[in-house]
PDB file of N, CA and C in Angstrom:
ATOM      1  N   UNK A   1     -17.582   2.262 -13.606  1.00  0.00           N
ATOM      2  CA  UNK A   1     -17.136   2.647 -12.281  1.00  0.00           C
ATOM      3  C   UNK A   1     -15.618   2.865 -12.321  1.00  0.00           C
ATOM      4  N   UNK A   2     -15.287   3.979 -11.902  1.00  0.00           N
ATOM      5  CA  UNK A   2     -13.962   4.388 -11.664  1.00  0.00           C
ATOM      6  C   UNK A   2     -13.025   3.155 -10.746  1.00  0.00           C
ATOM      7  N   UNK A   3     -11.777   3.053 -11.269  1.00  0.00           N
ATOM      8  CA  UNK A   3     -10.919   2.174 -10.588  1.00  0.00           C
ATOM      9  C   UNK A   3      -9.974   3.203  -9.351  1.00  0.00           C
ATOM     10  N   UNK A   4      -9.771   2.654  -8.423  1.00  0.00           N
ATOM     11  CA  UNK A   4      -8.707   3.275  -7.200  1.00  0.00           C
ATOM     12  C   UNK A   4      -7.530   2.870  -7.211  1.00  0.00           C
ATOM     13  N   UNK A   5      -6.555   3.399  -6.719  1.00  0.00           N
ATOM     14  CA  UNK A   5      -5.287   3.763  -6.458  1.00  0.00           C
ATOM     15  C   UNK A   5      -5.078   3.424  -4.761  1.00  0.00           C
ATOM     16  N   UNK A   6      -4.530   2.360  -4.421  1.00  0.00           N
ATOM     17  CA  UNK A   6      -3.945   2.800  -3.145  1.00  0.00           C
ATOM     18  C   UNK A   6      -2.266   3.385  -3.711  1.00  0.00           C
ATOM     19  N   UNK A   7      -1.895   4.480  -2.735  1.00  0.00           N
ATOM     20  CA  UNK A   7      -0.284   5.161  -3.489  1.00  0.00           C
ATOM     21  C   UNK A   7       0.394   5.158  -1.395  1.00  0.00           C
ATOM     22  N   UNK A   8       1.375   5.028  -1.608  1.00  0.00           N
ATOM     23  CA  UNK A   8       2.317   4.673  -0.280  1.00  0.00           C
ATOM     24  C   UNK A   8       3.730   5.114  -0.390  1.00  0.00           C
ATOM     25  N   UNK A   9       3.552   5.822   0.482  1.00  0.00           N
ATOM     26  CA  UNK A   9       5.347   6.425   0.690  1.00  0.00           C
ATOM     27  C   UNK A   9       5.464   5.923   1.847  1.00  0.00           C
ATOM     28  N   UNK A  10       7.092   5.059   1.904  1.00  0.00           N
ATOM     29  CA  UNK A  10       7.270   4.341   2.823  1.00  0.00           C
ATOM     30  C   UNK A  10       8.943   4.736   3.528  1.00  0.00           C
ATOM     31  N   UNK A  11       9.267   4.599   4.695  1.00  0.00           N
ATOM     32  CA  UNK A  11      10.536   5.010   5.015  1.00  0.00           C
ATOM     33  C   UNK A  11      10.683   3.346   6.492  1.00  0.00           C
ATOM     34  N   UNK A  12      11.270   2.414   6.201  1.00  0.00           N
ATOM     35  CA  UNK A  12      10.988   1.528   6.595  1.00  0.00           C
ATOM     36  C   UNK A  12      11.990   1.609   7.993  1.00  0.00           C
ATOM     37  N   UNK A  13      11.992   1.046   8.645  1.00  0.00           N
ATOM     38  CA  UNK A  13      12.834   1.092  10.031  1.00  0.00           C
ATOM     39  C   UNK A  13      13.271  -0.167  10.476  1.00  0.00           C
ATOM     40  N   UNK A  14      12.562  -1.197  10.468  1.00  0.00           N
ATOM     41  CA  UNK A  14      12.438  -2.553  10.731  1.00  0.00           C
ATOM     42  C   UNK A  14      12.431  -3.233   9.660  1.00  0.00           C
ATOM     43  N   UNK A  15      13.277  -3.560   9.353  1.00  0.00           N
ATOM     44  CA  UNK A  15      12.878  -4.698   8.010  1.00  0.00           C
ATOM     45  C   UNK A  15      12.141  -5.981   8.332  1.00  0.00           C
ATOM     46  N   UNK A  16      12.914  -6.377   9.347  1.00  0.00           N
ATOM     47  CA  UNK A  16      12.140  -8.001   9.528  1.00  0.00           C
ATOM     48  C   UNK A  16      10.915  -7.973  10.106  1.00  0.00           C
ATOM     49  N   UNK A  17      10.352  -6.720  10.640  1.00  0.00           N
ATOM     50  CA  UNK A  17       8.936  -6.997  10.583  1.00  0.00           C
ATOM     51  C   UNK A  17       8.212  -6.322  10.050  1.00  0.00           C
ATOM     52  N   UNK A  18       8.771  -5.547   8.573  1.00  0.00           N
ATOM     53  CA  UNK A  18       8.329  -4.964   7.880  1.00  0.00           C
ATOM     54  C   UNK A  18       7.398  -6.111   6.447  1.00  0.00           C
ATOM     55  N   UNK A  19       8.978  -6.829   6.376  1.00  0.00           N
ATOM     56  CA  UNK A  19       8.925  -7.840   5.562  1.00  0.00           C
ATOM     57  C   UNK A  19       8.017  -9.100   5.931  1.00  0.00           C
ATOM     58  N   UNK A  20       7.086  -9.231   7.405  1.00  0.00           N
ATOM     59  CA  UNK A  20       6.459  -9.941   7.391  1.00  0.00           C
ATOM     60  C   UNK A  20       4.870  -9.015   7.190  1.00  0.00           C
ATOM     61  N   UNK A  21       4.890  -7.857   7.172  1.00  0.00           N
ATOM     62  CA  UNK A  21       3.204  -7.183   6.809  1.00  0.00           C
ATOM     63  C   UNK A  21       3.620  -7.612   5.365  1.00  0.00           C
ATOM     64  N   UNK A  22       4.432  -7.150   4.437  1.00  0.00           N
ATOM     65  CA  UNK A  22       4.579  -7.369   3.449  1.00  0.00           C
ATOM     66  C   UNK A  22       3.653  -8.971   2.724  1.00  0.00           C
ATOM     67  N   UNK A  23       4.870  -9.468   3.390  1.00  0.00           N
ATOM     68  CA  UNK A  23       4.057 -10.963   2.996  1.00  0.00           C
ATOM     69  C   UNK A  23       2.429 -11.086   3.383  1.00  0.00           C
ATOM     70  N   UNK A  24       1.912 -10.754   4.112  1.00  0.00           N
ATOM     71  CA  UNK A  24       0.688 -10.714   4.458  1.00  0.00           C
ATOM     72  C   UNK A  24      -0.247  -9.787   3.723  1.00  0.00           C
ATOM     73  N   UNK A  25       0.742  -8.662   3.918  1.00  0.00           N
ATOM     74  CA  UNK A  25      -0.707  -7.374   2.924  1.00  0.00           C
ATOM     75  C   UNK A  25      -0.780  -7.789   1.532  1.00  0.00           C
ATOM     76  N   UNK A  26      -0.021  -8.951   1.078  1.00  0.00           N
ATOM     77  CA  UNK A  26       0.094  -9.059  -0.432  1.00  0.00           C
ATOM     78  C   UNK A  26      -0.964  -9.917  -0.936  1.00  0.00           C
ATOM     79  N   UNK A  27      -1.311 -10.812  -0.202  1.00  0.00           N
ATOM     80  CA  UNK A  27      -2.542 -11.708  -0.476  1.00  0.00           C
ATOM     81  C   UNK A  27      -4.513 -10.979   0.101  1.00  0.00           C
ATOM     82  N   UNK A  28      -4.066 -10.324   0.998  1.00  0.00           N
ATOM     83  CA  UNK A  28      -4.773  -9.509   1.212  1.00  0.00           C
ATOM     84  C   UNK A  28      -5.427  -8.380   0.437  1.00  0.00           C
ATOM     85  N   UNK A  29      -4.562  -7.990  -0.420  1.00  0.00           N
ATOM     86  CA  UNK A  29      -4.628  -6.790  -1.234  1.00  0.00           C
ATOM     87  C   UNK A  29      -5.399  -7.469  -2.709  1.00  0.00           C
ATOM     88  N   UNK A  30      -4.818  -8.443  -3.120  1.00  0.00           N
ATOM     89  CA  UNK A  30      -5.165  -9.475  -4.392  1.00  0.00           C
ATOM     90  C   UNK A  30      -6.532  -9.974  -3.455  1.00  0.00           C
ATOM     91  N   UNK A  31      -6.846 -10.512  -2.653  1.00  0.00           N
ATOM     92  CA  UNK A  31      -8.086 -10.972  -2.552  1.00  0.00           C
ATOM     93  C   UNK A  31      -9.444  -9.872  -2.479  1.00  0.00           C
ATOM     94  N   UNK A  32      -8.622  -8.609  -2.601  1.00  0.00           N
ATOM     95  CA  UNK A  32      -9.913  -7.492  -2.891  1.00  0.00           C
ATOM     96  C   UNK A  32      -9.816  -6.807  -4.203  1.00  0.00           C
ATOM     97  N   UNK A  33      -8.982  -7.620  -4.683  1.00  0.00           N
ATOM     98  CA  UNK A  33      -9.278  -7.282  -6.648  1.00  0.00           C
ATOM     99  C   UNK A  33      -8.014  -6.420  -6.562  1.00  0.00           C
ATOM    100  N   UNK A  34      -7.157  -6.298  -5.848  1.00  0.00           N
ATOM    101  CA  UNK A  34      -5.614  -5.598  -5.953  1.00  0.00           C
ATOM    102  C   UNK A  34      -4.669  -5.999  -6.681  1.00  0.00           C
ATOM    103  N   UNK A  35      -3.857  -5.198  -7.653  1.00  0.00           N
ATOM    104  CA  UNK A  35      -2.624  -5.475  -8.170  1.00  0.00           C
ATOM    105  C   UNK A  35      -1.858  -4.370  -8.373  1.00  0.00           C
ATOM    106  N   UNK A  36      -0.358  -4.754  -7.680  1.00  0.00           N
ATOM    107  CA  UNK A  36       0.520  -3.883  -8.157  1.00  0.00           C
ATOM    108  C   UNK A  36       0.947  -3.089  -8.873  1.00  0.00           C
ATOM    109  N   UNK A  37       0.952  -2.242  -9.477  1.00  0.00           N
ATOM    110  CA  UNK A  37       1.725  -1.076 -10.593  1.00  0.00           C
ATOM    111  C   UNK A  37       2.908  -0.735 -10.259  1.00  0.00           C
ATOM    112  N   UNK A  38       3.110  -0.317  -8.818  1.00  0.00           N
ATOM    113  CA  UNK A  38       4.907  -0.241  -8.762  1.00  0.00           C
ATOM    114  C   UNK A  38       5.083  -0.650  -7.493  1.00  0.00           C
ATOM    115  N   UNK A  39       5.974  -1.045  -6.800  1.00  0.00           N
ATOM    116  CA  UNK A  39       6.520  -2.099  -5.682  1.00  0.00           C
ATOM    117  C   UNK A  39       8.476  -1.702  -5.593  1.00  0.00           C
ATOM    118  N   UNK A  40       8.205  -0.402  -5.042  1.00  0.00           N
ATOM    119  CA  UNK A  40       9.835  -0.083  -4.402  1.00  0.00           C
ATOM    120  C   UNK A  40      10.871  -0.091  -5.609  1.00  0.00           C
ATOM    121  N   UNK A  41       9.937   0.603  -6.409  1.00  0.00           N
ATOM    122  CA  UNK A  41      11.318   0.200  -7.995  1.00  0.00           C
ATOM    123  C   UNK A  41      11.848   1.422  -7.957  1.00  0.00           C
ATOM    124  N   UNK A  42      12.138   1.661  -8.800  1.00  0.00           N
ATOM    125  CA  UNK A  42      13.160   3.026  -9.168  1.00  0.00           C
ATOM    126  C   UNK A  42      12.392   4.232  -9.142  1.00  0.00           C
ATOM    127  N   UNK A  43      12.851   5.391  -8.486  1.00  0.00           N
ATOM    128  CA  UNK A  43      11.965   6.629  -8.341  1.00  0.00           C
ATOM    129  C   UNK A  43      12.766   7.583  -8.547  1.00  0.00           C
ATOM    130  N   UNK A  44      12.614   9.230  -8.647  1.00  0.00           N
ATOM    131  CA  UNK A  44      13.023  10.347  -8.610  1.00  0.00           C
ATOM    132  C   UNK A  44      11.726  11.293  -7.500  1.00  0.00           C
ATOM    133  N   UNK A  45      11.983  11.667  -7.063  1.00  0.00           N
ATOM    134  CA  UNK A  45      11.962  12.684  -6.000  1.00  0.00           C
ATOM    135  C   UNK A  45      11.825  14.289  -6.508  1.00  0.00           C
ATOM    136  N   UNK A  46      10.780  14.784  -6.825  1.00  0.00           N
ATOM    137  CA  UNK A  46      10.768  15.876  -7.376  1.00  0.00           C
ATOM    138  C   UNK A  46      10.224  17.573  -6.632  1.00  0.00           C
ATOM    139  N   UNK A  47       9.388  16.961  -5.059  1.00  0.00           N
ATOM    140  CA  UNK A  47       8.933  17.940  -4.221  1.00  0.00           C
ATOM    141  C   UNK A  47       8.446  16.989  -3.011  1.00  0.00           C
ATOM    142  N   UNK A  48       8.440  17.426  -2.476  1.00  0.00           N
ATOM    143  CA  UNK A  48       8.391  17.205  -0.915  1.00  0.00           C
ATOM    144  C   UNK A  48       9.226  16.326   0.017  1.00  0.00           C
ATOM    145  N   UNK A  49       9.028  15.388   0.237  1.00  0.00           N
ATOM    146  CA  UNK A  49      10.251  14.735   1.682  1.00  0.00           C
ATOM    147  C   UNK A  49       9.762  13.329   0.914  1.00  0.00           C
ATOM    148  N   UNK A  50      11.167  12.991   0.646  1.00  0.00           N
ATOM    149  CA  UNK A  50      11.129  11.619  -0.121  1.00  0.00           C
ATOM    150  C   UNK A  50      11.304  10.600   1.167  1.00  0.00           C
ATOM    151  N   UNK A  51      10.486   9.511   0.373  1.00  0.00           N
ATOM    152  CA  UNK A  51      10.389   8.097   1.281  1.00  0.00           C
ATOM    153  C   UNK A  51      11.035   7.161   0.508  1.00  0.00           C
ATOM    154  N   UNK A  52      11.947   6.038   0.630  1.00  0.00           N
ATOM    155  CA  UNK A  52      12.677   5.392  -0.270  1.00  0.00           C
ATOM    156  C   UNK A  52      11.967   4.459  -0.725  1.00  0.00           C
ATOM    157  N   UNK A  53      10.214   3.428  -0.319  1.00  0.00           N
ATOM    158  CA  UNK A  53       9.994   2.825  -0.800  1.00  0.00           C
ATOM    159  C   UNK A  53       8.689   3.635  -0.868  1.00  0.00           C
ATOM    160  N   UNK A  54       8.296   3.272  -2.297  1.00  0.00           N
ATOM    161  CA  UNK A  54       6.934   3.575  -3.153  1.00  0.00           C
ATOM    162  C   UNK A  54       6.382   2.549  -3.512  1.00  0.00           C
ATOM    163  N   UNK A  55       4.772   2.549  -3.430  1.00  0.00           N
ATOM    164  CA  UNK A  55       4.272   1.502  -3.957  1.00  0.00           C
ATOM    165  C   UNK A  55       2.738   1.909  -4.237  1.00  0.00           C
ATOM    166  N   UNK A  56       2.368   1.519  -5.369  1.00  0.00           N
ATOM    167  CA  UNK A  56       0.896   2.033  -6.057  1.00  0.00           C
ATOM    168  C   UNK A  56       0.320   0.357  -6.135  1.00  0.00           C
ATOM    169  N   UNK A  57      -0.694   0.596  -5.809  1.00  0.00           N
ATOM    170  CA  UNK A  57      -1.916  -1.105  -6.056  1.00  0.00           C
ATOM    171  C   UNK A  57      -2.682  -0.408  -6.892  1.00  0.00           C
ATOM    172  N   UNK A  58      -3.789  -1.435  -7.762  1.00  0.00           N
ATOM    173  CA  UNK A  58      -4.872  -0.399  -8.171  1.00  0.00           C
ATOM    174  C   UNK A  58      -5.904  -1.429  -7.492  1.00  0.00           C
ATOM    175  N   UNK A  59      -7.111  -0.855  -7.620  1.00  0.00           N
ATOM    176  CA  UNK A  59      -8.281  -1.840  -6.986  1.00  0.00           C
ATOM    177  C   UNK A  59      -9.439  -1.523  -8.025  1.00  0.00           C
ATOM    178  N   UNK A  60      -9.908  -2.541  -8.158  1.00  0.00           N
ATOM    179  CA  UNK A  60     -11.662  -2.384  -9.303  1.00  0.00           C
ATOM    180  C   UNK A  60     -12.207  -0.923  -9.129  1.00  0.00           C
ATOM    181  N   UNK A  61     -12.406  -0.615  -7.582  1.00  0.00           N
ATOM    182  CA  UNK A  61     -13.227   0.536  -7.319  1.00  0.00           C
ATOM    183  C   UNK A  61     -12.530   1.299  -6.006  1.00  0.00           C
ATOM    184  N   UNK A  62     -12.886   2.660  -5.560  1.00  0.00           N
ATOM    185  CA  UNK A  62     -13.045   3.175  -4.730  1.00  0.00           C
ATOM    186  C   UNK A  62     -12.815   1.838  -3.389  1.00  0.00           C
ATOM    187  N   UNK A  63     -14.461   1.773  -3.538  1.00  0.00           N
ATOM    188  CA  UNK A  63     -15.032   0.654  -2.014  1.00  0.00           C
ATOM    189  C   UNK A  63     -14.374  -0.222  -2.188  1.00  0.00           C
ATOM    190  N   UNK A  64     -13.678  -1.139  -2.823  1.00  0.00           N
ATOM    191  CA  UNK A  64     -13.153  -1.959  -2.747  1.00  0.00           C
ATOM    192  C   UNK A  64     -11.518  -1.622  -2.192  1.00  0.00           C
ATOM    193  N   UNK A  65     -11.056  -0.602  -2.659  1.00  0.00           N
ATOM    194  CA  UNK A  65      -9.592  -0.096  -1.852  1.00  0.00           C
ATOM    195  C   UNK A  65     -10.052  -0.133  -0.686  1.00  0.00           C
ATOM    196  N   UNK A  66     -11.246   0.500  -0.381  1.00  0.00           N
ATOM    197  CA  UNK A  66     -11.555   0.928   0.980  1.00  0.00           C
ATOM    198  C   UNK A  66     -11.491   0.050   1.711  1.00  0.00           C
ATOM    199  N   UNK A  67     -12.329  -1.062   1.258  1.00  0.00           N
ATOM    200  CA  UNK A  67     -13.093  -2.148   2.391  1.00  0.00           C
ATOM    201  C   UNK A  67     -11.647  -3.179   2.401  1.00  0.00           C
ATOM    202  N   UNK A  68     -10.640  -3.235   1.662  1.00  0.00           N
ATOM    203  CA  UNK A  68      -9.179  -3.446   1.750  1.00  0.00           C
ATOM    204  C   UNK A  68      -8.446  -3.696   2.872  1.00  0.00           C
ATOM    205  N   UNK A  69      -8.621  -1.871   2.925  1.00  0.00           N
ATOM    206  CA  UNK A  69      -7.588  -1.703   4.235  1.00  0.00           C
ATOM    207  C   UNK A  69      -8.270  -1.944   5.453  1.00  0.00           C
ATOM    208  N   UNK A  70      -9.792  -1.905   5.357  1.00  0.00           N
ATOM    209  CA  UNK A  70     -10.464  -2.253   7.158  1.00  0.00           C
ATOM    210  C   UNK A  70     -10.680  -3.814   6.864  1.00  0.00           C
ATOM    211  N   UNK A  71      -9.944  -4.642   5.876  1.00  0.00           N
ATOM    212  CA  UNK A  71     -10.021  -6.292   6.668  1.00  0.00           C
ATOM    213  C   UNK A  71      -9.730  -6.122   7.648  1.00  0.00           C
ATOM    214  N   UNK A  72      -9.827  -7.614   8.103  1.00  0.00           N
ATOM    215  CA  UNK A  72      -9.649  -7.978   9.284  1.00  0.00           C
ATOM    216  C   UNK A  72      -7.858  -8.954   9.104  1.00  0.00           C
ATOM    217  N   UNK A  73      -7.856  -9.460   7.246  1.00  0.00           N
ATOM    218  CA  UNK A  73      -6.285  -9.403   6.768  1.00  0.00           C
ATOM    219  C   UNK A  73      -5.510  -8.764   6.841  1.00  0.00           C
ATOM    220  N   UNK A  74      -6.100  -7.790   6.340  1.00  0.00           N
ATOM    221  CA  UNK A  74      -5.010  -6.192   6.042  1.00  0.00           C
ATOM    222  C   UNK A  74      -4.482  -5.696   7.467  1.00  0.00           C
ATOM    223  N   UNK A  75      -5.751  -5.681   8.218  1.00  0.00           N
ATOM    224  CA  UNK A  75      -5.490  -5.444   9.580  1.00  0.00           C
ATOM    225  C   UNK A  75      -4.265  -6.030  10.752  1.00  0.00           C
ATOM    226  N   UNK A  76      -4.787  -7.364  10.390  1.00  0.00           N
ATOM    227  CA  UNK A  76      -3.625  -8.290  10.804  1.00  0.00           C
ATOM    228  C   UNK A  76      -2.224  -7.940  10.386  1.00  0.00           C
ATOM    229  N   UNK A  77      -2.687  -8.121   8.836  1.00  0.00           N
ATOM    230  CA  UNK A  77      -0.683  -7.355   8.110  1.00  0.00           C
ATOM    231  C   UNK A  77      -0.249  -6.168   8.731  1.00  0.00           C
ATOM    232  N   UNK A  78      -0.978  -4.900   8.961  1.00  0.00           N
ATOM    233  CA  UNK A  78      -0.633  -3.948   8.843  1.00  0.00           C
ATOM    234  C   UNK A  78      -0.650  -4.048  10.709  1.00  0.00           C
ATOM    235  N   UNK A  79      -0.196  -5.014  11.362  1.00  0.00           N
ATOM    236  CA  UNK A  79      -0.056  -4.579  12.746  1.00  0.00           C
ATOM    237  C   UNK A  79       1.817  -5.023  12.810  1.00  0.00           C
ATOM    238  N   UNK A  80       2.150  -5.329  12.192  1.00  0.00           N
ATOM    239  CA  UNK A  80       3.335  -5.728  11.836  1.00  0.00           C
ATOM    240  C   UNK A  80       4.351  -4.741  11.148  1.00  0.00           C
ATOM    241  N   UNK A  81       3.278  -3.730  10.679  1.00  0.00           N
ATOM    242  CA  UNK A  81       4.210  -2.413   9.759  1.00  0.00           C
ATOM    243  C   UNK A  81       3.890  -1.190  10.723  1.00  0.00           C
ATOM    244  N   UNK A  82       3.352  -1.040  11.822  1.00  0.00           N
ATOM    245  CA  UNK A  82       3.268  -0.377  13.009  1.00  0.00           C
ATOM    246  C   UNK A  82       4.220  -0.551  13.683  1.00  0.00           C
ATOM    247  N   UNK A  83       5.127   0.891  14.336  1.00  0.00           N
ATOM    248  CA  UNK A  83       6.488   0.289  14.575  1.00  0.00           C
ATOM    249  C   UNK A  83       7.673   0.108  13.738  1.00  0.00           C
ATOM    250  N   UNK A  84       7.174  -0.454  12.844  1.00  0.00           N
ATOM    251  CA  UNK A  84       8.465  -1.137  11.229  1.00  0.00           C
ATOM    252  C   UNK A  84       8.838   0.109  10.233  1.00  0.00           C
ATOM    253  N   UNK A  85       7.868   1.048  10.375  1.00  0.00           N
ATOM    254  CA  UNK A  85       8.058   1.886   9.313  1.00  0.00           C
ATOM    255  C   UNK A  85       7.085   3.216   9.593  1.00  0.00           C
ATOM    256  N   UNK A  86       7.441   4.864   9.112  1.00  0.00           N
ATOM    257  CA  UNK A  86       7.413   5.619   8.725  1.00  0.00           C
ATOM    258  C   UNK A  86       6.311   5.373   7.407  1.00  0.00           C
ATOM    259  N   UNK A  87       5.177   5.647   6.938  1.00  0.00           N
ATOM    260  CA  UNK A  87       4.487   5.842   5.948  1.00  0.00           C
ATOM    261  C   UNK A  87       2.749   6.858   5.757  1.00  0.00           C
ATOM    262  N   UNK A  88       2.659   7.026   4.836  1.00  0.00           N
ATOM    263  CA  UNK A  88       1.528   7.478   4.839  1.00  0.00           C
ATOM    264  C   UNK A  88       1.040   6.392   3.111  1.00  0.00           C
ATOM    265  N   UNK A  89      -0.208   6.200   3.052  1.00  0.00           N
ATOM    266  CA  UNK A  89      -1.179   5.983   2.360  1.00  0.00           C
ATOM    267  C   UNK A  89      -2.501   6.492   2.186  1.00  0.00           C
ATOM    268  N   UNK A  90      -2.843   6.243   0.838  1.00  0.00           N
ATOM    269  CA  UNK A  90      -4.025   7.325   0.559  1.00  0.00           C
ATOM    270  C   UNK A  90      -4.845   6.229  -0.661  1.00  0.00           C
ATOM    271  N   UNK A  91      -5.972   6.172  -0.873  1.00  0.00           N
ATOM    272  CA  UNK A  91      -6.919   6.139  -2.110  1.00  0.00           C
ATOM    273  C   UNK A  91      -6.984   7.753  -2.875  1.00  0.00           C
ATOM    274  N   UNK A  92      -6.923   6.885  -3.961  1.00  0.00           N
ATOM    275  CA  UNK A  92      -7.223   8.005  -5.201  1.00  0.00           C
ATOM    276  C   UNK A  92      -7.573   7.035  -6.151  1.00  0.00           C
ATOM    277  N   UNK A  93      -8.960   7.788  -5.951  1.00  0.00           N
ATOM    278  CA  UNK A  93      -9.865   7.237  -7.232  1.00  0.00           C
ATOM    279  C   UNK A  93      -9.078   7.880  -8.727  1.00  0.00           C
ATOM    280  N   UNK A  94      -9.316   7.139  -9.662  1.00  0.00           N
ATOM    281  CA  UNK A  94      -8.747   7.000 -10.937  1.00  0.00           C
ATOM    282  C   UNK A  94      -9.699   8.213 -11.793  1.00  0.00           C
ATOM    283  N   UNK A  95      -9.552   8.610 -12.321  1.00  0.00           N
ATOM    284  CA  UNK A  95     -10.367   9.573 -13.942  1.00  0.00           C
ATOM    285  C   UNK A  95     -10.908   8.127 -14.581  1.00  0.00           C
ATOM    286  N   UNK A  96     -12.504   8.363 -14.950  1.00  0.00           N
ATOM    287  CA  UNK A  96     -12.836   7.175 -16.125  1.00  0.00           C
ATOM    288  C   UNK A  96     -12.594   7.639 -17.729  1.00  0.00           C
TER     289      UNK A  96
END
């Protein structure tokens, strides 16, 4: 089974209640088989409208990114980055 990609371009507005989804989506994300690959590190900008923070998770599968973001955790975190920030996110399933 193919592994997923959550990928996030972020343009933050609020830090301090950015920095509390943060803390929250992070245990959230690991309790659905999530781990980091990149987390706001160093980037280049090569086409379209850059966001200053980037961040890639991978997840076991597809459904599992999926069923991720509709916790009822994630949910909670991510009411805190409503407001806080400018972003878009996406799944992308991996090539096996």
């Amino acid at each position: 089974m193919p592994k997923a990609l959550w990928i996030a371009h972020v343009t933050v507005t609020d830090e301090d209640a950015y920095a509390e989804y943060a803390k929250r989506a992070g245990p959230a994300i690991t309790d659905h088989g999530g781990e980091f690959m990149a987390r706001a590190g160093r980037f280049e900008y090569l086409e379209g409208t850059p966001r200053p923070r980037n961040v890639v998770a991978r997840f076991p599968s597809f459904e599992a990114a999926r069923d991720c973001y509709h916790s009822a955790a994630y949910q909670e975190a991510l009411s805190f980055a409503k407001g806080a920030a400018d972003r878009e996110l996406m799944i992308v399933e991996e090539i096996e």
